[in-house]
N, C-alpha and C. Protein backbone atom coordinates (compact mmCIF):
# COMPACT_ATOMS: atom_id res chain seq x y z
N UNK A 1 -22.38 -33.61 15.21
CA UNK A 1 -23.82 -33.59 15.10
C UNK A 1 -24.40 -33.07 16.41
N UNK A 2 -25.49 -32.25 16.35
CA UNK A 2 -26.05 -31.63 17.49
C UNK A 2 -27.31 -31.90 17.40
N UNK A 3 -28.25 -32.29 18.72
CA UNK A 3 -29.70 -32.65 18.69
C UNK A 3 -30.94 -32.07 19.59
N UNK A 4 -31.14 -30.40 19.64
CA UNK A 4 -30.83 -30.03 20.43
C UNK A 4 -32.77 -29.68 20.66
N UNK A 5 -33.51 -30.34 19.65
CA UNK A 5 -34.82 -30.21 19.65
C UNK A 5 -35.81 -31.54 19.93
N UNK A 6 -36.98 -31.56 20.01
CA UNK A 6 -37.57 -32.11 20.23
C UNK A 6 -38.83 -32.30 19.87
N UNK A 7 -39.36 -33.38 18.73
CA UNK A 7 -40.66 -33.47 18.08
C UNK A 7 -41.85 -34.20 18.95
N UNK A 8 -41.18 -34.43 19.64
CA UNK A 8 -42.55 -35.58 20.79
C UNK A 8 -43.95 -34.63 20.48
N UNK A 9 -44.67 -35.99 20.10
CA UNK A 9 -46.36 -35.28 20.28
C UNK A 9 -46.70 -34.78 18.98
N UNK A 10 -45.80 -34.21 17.44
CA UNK A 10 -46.38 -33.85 16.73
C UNK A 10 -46.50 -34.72 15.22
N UNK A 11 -48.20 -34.98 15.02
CA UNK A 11 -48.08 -35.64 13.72
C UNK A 11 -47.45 -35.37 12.83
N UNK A 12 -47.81 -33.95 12.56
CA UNK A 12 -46.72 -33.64 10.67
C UNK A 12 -46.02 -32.62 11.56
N UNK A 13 -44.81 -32.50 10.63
CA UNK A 13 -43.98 -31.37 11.11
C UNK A 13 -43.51 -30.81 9.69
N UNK A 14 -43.49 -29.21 9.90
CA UNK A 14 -43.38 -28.29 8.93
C UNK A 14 -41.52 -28.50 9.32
N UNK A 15 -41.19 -28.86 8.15
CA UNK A 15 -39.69 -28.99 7.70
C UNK A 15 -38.86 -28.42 6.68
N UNK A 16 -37.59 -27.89 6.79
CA UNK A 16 -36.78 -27.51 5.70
C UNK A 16 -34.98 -27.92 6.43
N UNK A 17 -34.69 -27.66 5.62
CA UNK A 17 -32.93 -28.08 5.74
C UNK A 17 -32.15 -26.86 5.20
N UNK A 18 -30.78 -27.09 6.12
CA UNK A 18 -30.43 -25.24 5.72
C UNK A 18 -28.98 -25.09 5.67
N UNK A 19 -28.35 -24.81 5.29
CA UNK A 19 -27.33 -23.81 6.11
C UNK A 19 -27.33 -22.94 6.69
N UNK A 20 -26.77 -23.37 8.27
CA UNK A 20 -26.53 -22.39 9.11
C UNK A 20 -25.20 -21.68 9.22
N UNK A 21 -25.72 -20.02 9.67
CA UNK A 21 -24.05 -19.19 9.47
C UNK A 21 -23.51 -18.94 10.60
N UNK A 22 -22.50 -19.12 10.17
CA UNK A 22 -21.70 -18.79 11.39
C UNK A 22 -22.22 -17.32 12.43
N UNK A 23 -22.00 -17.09 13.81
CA UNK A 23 -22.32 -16.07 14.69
C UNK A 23 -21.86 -14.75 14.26
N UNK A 24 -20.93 -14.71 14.11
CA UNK A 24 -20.29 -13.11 13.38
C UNK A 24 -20.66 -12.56 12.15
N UNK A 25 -21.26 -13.69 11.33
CA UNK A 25 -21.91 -12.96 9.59
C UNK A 25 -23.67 -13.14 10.34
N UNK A 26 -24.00 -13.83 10.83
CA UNK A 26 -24.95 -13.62 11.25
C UNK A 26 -25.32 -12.05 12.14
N UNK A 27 -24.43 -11.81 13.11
CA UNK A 27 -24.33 -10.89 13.67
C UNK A 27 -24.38 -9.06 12.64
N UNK A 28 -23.14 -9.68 12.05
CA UNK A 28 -23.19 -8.73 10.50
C UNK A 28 -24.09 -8.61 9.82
N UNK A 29 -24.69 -9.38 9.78
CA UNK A 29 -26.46 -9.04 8.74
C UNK A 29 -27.34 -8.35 9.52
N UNK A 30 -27.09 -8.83 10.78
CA UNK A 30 -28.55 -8.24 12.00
C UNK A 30 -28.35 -6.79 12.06
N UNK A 31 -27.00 -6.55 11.82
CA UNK A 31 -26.24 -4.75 12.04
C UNK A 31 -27.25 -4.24 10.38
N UNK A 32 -26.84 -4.64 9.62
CA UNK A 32 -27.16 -4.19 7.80
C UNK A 32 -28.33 -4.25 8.04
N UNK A 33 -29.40 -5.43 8.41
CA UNK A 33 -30.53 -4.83 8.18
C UNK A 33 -30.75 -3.70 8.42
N UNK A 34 -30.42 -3.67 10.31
CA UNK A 34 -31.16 -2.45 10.84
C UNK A 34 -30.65 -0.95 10.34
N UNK A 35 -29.68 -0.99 9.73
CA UNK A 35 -29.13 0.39 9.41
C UNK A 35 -29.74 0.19 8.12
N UNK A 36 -29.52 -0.39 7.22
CA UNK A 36 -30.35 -0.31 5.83
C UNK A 36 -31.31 -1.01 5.34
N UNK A 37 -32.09 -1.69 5.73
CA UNK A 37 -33.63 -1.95 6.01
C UNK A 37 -34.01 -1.06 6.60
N UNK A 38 -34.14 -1.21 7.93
CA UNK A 38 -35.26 -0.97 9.02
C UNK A 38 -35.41 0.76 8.52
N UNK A 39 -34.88 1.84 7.90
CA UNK A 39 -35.17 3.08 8.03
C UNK A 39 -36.71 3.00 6.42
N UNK A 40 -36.36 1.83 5.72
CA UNK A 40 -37.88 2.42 4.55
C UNK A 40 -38.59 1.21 5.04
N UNK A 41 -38.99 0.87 6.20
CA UNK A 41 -40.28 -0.07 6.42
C UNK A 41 -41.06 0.76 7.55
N UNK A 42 -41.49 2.16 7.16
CA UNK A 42 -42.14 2.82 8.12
C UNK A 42 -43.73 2.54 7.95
N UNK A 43 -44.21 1.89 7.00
CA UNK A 43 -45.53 2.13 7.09
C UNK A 43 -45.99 0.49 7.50
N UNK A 44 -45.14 -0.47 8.05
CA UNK A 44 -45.32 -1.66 8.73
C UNK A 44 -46.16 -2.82 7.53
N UNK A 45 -45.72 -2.58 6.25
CA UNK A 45 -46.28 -3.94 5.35
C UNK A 45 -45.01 -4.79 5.60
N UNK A 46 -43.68 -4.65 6.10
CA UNK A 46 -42.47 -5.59 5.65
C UNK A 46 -42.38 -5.51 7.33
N UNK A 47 -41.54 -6.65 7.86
CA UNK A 47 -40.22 -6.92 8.76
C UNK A 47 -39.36 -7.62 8.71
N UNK A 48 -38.39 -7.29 8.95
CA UNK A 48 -37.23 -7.99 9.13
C UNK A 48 -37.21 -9.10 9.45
N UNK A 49 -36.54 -10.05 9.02
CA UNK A 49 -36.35 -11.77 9.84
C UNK A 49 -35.92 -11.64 10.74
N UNK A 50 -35.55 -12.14 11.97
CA UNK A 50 -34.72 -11.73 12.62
C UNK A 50 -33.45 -12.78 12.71
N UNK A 51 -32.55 -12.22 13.46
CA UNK A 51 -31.33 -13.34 13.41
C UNK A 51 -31.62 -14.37 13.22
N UNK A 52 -31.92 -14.55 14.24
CA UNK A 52 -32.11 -16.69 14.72
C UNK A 52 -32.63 -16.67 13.37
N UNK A 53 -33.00 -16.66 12.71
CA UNK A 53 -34.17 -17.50 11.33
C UNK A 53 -33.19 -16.63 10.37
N UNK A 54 -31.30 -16.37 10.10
CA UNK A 54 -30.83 -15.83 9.15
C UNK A 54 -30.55 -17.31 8.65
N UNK A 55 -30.50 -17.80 7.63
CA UNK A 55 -30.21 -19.08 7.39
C UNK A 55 -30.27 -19.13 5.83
N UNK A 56 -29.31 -20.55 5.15
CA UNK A 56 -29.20 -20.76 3.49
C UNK A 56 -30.01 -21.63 3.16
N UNK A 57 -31.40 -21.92 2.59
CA UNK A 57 -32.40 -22.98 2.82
C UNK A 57 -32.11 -23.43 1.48
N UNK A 58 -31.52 -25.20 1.59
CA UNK A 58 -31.17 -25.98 1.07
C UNK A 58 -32.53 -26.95 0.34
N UNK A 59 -33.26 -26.79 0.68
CA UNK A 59 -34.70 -27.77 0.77
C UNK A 59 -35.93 -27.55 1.86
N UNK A 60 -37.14 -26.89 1.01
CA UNK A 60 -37.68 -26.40 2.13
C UNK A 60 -39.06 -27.81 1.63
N UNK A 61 -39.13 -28.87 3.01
CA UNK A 61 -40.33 -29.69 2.66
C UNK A 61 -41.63 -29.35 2.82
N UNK A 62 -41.97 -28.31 3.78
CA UNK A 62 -43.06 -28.22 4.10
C UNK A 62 -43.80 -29.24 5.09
N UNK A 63 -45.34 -29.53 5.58
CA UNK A 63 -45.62 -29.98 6.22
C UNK A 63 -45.20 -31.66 5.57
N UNK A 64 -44.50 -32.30 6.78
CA UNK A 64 -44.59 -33.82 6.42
C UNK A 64 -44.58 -35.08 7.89
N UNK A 65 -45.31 -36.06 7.70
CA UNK A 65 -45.49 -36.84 8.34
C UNK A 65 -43.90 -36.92 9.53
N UNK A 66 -44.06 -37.13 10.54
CA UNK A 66 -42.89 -37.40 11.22
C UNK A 66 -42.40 -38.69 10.98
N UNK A 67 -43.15 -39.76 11.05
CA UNK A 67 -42.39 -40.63 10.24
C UNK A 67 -41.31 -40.47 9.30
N UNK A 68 -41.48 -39.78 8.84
CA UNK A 68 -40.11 -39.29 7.75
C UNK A 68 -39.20 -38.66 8.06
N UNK A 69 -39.18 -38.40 9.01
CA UNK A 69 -38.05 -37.44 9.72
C UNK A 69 -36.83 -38.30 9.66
N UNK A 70 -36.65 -39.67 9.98
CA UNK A 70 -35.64 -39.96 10.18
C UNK A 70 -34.97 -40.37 8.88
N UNK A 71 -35.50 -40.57 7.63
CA UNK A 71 -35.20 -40.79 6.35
C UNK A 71 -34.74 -39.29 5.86
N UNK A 72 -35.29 -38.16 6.42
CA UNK A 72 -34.81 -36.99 5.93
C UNK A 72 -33.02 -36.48 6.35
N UNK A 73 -33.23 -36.66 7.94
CA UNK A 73 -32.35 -36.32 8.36
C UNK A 73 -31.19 -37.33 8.23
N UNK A 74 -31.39 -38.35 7.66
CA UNK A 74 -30.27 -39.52 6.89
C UNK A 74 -29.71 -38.85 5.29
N UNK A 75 -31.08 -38.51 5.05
CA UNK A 75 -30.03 -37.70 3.57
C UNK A 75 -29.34 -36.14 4.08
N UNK A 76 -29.62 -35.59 5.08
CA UNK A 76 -28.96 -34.15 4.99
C UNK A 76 -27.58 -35.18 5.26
N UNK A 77 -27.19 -35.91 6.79
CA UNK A 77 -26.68 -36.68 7.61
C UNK A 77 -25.18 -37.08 6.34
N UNK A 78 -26.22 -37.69 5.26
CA UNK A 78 -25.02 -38.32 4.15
C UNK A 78 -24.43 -37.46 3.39
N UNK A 79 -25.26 -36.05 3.27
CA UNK A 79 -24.68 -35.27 2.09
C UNK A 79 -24.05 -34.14 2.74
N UNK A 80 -24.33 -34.24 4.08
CA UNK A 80 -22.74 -33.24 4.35
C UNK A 80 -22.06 -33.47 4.78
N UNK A 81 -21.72 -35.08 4.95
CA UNK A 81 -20.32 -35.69 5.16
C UNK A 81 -19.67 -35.72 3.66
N UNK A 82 -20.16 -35.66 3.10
CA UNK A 82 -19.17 -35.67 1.54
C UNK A 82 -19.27 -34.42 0.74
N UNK A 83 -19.97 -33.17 1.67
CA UNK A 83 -19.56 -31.94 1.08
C UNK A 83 -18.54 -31.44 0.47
N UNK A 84 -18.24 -30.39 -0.34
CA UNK A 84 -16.68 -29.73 -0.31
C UNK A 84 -16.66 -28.42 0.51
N UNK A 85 -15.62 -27.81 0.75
CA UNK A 85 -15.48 -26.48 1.95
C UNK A 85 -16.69 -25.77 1.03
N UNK A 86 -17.46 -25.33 1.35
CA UNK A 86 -18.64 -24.26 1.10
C UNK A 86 -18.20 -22.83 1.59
N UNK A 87 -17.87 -21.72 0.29
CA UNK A 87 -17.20 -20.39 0.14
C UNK A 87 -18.07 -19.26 -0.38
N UNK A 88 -18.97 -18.64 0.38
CA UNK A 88 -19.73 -17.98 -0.36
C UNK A 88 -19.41 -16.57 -0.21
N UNK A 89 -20.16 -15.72 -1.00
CA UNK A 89 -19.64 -14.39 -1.00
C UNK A 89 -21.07 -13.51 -1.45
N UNK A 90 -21.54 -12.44 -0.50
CA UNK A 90 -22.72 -11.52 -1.03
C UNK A 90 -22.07 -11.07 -2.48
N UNK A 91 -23.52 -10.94 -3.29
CA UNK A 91 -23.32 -10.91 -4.43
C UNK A 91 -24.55 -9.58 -4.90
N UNK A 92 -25.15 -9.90 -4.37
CA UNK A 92 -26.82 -8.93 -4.93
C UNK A 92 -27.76 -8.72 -3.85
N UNK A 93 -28.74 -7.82 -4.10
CA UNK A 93 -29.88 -7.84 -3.28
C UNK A 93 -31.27 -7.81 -4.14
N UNK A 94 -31.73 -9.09 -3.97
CA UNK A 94 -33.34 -9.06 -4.62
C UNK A 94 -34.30 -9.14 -3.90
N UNK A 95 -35.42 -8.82 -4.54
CA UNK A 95 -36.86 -8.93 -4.20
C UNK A 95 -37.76 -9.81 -5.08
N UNK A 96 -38.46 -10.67 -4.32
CA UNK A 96 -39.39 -11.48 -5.05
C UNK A 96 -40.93 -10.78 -4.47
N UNK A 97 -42.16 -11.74 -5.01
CA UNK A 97 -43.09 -11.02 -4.68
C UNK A 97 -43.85 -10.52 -3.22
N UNK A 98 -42.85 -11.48 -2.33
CA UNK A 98 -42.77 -11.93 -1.01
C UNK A 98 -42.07 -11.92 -0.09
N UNK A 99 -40.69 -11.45 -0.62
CA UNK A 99 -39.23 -11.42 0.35
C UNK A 99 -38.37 -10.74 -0.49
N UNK A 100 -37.28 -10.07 0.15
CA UNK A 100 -36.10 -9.36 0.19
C UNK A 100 -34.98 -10.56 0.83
N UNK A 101 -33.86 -10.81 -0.37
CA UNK A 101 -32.78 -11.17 -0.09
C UNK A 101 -31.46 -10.89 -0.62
N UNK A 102 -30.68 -11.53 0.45
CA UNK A 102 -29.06 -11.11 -0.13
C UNK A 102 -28.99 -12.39 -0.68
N UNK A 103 -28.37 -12.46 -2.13
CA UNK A 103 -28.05 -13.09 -2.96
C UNK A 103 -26.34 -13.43 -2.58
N UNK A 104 -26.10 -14.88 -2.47
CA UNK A 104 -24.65 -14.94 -2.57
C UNK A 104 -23.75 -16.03 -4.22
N UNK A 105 -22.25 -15.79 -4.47
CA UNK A 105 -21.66 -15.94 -4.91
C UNK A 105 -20.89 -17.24 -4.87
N UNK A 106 -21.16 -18.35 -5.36
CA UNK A 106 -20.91 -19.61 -5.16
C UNK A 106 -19.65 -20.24 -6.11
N UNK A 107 -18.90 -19.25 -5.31
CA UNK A 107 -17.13 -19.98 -6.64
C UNK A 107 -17.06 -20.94 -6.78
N UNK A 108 -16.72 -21.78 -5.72
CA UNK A 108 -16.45 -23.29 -6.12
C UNK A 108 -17.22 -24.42 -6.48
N UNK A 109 -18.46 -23.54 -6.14
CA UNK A 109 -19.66 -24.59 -6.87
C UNK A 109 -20.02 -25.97 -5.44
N UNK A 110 -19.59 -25.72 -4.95
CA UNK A 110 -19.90 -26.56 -3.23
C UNK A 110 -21.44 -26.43 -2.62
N UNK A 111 -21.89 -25.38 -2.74
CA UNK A 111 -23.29 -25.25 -2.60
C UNK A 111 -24.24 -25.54 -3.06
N UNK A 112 -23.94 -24.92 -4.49
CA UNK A 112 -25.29 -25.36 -5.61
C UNK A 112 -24.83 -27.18 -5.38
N UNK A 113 -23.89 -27.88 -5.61
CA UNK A 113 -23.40 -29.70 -5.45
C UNK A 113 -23.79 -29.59 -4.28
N UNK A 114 -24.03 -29.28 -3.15
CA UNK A 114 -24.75 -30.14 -1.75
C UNK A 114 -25.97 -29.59 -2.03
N UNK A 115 -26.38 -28.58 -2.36
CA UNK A 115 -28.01 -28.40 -2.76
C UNK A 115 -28.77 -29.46 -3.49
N UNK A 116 -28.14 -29.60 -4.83
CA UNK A 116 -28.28 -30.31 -5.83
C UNK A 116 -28.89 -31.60 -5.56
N UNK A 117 -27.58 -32.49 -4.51
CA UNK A 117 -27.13 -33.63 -4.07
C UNK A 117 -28.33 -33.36 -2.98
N UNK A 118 -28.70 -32.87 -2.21
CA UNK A 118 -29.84 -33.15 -1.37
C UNK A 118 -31.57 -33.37 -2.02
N UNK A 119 -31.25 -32.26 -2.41
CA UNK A 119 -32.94 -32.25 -3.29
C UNK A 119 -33.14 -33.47 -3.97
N UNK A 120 -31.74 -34.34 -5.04
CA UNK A 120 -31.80 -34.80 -5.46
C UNK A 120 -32.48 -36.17 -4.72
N UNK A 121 -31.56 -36.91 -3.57
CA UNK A 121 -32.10 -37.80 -2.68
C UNK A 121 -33.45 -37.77 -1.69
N UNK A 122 -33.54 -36.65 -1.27
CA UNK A 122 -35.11 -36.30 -1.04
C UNK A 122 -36.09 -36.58 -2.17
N UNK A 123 -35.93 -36.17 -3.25
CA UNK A 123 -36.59 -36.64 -4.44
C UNK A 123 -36.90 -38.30 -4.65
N UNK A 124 -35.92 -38.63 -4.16
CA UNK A 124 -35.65 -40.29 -4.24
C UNK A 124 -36.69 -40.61 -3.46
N UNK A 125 -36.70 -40.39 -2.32
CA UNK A 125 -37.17 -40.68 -1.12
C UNK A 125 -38.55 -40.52 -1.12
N UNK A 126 -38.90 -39.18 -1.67
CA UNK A 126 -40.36 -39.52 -2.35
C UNK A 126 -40.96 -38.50 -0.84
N UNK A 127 -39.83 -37.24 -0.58
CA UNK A 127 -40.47 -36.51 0.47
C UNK A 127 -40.42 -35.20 0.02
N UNK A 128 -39.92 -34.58 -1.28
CA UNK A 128 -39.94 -33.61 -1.75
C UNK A 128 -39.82 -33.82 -3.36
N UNK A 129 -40.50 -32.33 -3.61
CA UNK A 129 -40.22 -32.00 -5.15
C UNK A 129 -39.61 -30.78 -5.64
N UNK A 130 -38.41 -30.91 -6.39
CA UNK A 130 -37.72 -29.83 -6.70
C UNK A 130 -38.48 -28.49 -7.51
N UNK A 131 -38.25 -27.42 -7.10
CA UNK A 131 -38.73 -26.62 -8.01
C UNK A 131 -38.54 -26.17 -9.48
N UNK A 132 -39.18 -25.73 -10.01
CA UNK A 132 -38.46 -25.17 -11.57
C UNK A 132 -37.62 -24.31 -11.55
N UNK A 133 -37.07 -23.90 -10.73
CA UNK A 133 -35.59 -22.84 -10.98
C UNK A 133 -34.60 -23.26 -10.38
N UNK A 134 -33.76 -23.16 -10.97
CA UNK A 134 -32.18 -23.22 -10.49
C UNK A 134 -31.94 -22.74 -9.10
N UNK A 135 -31.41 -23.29 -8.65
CA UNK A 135 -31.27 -23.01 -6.78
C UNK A 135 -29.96 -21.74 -6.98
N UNK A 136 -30.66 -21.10 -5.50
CA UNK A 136 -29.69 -19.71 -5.29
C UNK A 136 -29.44 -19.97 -4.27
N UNK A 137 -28.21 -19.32 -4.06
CA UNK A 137 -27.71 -19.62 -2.93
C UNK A 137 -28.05 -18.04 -1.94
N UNK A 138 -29.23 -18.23 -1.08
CA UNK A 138 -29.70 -16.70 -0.37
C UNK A 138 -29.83 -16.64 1.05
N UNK A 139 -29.73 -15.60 1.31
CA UNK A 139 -30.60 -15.47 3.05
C UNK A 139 -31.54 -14.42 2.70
N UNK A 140 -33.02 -15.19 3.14
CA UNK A 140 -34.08 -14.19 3.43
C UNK A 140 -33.96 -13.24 4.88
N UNK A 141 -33.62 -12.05 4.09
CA UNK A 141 -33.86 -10.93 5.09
C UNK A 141 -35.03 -10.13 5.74
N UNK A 142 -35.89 -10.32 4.42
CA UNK A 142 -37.12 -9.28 4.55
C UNK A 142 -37.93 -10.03 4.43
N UNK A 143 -39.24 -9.88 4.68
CA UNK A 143 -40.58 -10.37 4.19
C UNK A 143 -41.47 -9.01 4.06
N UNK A 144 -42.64 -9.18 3.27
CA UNK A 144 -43.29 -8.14 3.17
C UNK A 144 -44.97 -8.12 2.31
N UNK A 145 -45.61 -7.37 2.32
CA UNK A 145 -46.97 -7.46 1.81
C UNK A 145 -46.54 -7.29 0.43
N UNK A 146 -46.04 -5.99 0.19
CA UNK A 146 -45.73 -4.80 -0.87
C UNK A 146 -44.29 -4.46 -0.99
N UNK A 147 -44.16 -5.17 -2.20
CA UNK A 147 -42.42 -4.78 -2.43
C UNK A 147 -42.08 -3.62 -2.48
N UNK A 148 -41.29 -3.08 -1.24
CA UNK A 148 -40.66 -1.85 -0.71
C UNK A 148 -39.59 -1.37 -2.19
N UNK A 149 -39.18 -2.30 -3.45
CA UNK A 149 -38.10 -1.74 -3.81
C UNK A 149 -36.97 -1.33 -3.67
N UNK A 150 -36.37 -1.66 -2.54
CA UNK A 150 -35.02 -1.02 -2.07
C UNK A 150 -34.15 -1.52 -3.24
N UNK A 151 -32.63 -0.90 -2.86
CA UNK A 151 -31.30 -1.21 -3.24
C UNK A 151 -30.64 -0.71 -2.34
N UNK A 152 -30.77 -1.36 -1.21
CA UNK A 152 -29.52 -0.89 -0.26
C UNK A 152 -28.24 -1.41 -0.84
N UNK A 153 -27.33 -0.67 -0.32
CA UNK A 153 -25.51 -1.27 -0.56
C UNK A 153 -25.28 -2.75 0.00
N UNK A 154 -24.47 -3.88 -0.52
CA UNK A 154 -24.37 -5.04 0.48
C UNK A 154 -23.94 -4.79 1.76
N UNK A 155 -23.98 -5.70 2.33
CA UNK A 155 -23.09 -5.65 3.87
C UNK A 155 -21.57 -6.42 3.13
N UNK A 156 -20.57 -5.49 4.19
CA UNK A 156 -19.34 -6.24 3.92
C UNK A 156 -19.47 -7.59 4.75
N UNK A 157 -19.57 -9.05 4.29
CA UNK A 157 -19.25 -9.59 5.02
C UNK A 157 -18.29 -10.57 4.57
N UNK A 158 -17.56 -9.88 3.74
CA UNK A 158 -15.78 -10.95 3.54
C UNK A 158 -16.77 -12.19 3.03
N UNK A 159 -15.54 -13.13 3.17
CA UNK A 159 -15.73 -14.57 2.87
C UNK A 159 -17.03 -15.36 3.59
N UNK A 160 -18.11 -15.92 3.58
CA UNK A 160 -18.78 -16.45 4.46
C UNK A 160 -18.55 -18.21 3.97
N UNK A 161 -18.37 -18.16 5.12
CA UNK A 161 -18.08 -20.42 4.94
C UNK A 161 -19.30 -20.97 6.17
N UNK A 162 -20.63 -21.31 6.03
CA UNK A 162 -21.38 -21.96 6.54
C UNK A 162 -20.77 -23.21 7.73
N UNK A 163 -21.40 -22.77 8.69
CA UNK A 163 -21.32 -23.63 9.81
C UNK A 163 -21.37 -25.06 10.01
N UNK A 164 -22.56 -25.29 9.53
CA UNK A 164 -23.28 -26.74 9.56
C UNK A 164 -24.34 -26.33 8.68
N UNK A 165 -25.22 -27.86 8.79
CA UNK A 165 -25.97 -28.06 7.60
C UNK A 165 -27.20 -28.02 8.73
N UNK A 166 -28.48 -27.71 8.64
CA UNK A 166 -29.08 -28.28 9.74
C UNK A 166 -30.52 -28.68 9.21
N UNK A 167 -31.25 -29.78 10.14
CA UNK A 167 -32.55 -29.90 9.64
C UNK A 167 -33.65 -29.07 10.50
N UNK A 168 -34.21 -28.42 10.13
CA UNK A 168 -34.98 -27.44 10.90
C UNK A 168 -36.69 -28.16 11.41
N UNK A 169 -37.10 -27.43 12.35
CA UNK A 169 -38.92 -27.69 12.64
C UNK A 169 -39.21 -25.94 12.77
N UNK A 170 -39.98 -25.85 11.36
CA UNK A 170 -40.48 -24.85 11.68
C UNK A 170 -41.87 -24.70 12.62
N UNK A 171 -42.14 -23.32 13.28
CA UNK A 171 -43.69 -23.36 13.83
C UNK A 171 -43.79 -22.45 13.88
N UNK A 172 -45.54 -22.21 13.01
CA UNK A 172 -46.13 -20.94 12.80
C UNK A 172 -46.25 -19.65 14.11
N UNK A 173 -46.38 -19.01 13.82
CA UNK A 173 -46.73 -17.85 14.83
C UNK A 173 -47.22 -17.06 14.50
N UNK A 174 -48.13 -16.16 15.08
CA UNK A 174 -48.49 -14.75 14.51
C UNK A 174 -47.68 -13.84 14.60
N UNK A 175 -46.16 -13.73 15.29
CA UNK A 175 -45.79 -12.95 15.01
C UNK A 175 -44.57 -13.50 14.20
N UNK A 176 -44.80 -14.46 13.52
CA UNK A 176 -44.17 -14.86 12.32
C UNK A 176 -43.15 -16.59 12.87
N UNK A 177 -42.53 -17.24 11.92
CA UNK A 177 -41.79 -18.41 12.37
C UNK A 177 -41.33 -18.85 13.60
N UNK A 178 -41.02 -19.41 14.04
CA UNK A 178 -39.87 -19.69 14.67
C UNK A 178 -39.40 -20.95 14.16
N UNK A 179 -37.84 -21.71 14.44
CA UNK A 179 -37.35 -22.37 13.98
C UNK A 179 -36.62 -23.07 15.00
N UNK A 180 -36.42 -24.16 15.18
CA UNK A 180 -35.87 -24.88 15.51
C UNK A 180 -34.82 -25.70 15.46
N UNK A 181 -33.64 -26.06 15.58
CA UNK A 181 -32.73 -27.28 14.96
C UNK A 181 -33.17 -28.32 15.56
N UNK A 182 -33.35 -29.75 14.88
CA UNK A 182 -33.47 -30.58 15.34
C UNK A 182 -32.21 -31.29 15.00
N UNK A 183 -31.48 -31.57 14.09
CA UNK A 183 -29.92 -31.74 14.51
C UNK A 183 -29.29 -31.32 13.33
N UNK A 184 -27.95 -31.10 13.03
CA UNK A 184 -26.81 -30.46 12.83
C UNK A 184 -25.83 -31.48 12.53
N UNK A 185 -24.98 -31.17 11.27
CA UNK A 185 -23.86 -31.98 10.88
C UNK A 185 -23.16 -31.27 10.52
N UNK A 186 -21.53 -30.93 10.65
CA UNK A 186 -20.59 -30.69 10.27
C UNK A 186 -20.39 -30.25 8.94
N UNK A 187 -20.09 -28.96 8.62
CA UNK A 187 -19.62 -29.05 7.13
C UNK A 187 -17.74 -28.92 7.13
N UNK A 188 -17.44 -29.24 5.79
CA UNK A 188 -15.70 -29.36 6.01
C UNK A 188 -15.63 -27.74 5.91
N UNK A 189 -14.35 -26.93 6.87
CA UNK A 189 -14.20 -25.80 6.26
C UNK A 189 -12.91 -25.48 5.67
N UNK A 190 -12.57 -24.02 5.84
CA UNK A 190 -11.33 -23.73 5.15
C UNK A 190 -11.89 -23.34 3.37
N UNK A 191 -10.69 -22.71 2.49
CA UNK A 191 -11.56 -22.35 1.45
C UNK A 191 -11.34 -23.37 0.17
N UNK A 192 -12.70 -23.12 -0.66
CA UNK A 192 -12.59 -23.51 -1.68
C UNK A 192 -11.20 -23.91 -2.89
């Protein structure tokens, strides 16, 4: 477990929970955007995420009382000690009305079950509400005004097995997020 942030001073805090990727597929995505993104966002409605904020968002809460923080970070805390190895694999590239992502491939079913298993106990907890669709397993790459349409090629990035699980503090910016870990738990690795 890693604790490497600090909430002192703020009433609500804008929250989500994630998987974080490992440095080298992270690294590998930052290469793919810029060679196949960054050449059709010339007229500046889209940018790129950038690294730091490449991440698998498991539960995004939104603004919530800090008080709750420590009930939150007890359910990520429990549900990725009883994870299974998490094996994912790029699969697609979509666009919603708002973002560009790489879609990944969830063989063993380890992801969608710690997704599942989180939302589910947050639900309990009475600090989130699940959405109406079936959870994907993605990294937002793009954001944008006006869906650019692409189909770039995937990035090769082999096998990806997630790092840790982490609970995030997001904070607004004008020139878009930043993110924070506020702490980090272990996922088991090795494959599916």
């Amino acid at each position: 477990m890693t604790s490497p942030a600090s909430v002192d001073g703020d009433e609500r805090l804008r929250l989500f929970l994630a998987l974080r990727l490992p440095a080298d597929v992270v690294s590998a995505l930052a290469r793919w955007q810029e060679r196949e993104l960054r050449p059709a966002l010339r007229d500046g409605t889209a940018r790129l995420v950038p690294a730091g904020n490449l991440h698998v968002t498991l539960a995004f809460l939104g603004s919530r009382p800090r008080g709750e923080l420590a009930g939150i970070v007890s359910v990520l805390r429990g549900c990725a000690a009883v994870a299974g190895a998490i094996v994912l694999e790029a699969d697609g590239y979509r666009e919603t009305r708002s973002v560009g992502m790489l879609t990944f491939r969830d063989s063993s079913g380890a992801a969608v079950a710690l997704a599942g298993r989180v939302q589910e106990e947050l639900e309990a907890l009475g600090v989130y509400r699940r959405e109406g669709r079936q959870w994907l397993p993605h990294v937002t790459v793009l954001r944008f005004r006006e869906r650019p349409r692409l189909s770039p090629p995937l990035p090769e990035l082999g096998v990806v097995a997630p790092s840790d699980a982490a609970a995030f503090l997001s904070r607004l910016h004008p020139s878009g997020a930043r993110y924070e870990v506020l702490e980090s738990f272990a996922l088991q690795t090795g494959t599916a």
